[in-house]
Each structure stands twice: as C-alpha cells, then as structure tokens.
Protein backbone atom coordinates (compact mmCIF):
# COMPACT_ATOMS: atom_id res chain seq x y z
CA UNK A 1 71.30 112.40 125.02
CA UNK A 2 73.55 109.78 123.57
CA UNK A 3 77.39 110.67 123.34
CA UNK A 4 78.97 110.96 119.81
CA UNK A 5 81.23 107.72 119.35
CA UNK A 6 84.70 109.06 117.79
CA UNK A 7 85.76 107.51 114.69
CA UNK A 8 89.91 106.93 114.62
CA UNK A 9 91.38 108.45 111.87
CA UNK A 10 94.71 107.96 110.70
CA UNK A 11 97.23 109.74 107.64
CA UNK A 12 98.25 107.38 105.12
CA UNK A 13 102.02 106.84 104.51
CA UNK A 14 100.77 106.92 100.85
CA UNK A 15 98.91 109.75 100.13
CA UNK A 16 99.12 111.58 103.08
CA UNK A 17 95.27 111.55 103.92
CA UNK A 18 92.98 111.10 106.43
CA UNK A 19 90.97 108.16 106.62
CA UNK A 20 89.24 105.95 108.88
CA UNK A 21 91.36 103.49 110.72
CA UNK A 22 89.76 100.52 109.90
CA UNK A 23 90.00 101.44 106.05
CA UNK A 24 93.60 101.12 106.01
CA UNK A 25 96.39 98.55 106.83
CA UNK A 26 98.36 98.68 109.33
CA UNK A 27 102.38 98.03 109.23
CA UNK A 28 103.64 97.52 112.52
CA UNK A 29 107.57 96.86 113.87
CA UNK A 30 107.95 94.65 116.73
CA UNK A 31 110.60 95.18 119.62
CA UNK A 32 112.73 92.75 118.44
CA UNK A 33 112.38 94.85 115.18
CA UNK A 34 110.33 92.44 113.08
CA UNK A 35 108.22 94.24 110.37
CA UNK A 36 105.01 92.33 109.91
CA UNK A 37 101.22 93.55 108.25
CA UNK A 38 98.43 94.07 111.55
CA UNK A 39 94.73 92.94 110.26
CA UNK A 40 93.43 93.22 113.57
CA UNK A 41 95.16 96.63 114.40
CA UNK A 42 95.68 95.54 118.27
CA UNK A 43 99.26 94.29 117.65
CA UNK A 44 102.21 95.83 119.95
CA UNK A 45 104.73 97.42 118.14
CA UNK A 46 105.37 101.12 116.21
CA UNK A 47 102.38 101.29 113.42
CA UNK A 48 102.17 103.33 110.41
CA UNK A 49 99.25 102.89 108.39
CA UNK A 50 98.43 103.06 104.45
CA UNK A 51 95.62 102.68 101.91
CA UNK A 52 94.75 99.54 100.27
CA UNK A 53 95.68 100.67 97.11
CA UNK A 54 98.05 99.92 94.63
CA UNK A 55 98.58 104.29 93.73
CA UNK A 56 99.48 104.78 97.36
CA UNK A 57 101.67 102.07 97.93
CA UNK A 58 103.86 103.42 94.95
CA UNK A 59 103.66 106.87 96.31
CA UNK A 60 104.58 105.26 99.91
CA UNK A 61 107.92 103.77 98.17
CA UNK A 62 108.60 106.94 96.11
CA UNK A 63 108.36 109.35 98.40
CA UNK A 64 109.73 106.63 101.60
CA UNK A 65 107.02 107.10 103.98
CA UNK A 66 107.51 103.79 105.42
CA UNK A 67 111.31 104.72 106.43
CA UNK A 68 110.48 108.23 107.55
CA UNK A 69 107.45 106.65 109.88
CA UNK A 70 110.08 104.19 111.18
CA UNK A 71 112.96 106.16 111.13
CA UNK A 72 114.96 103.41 109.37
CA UNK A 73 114.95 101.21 106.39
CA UNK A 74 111.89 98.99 105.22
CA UNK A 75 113.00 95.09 103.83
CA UNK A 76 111.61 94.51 100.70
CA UNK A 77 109.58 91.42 102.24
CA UNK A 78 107.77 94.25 103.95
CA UNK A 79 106.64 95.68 99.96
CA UNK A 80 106.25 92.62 98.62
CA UNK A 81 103.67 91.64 101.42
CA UNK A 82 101.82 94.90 101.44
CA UNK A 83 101.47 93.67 97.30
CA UNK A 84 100.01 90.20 98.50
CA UNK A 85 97.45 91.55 100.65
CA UNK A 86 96.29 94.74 98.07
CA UNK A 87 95.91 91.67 95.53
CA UNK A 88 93.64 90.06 98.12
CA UNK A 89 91.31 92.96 98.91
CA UNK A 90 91.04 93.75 95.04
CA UNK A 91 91.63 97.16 95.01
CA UNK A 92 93.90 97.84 91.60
C-alpha cells in the first residue's frame, strides 16, 4: 500500500487561487529586508507566491497583495522583475 505523496499548494497574491507550488513564483524578503524572485523555492526569507501571468500580476498591484503579504511596501524593482521573468516563461 503505497502512501499518497502531498502536493504543496499555495494562494496566489494575484488571483487569490490555489495552485500547485511549483506552478507559481515565489517572492521572498530576506532578513536584512531585501526583496528578491526564489526559482528554486528553498530560499530563507518571508515568501508570498503568484502566477506567472501577466492578469495576476496586475490584479496583485491593484488590489496590493504583495504589501498586505509583507505587511509593508513593495519597491518597484520588485514589479519590474516579476515583468522580466513573466516575459521569460511566455505566458502573456
């Protein structure tokens, strides 16, 4: 009887739904309180997590999910990277 593997799921800052971990992309803030994108997900620091998509990245600065899952404001080096790397995967 093999055991059932459980899939991580996390909400998206975005859209607010539930979707696999490794789906999304993760934000993280250091310690030192550096903001900086995690590919590999194993990074320390506070994560908050959001869909590769342009549509949720819009909602995420509308409706300031980023600041509310950080509890303070988001540099707009922090956006502007999130852009870079939704250009990458090719997701528009």
């Amino acid at each position: 009887m093999g055991a059932n593997k459980k899939i991580p799921v996390r909400r998206c800052v975005g859209c607010q739904e539930m979707k696999n971990k490794k789906e999304m992309i993760r934000v993280i803030r250091t310690k030192e309180g550096e903001f900086s994108l995690d590919a590999t997900g194993k990074k320390n620091g506070r994560g908050a997590y959001i869909c590769p998509s342009k549509e949720c990245l819009q909602k995420a600065v509308k409706n300031k999910g980023l600041e509310r899952s950080f509890k303070q404001s988001i540099p707009a080096e922090v956006y502007e990277a999130l852009e870079k790397e939704m250009g990458l995967i090719g997701t528009e």
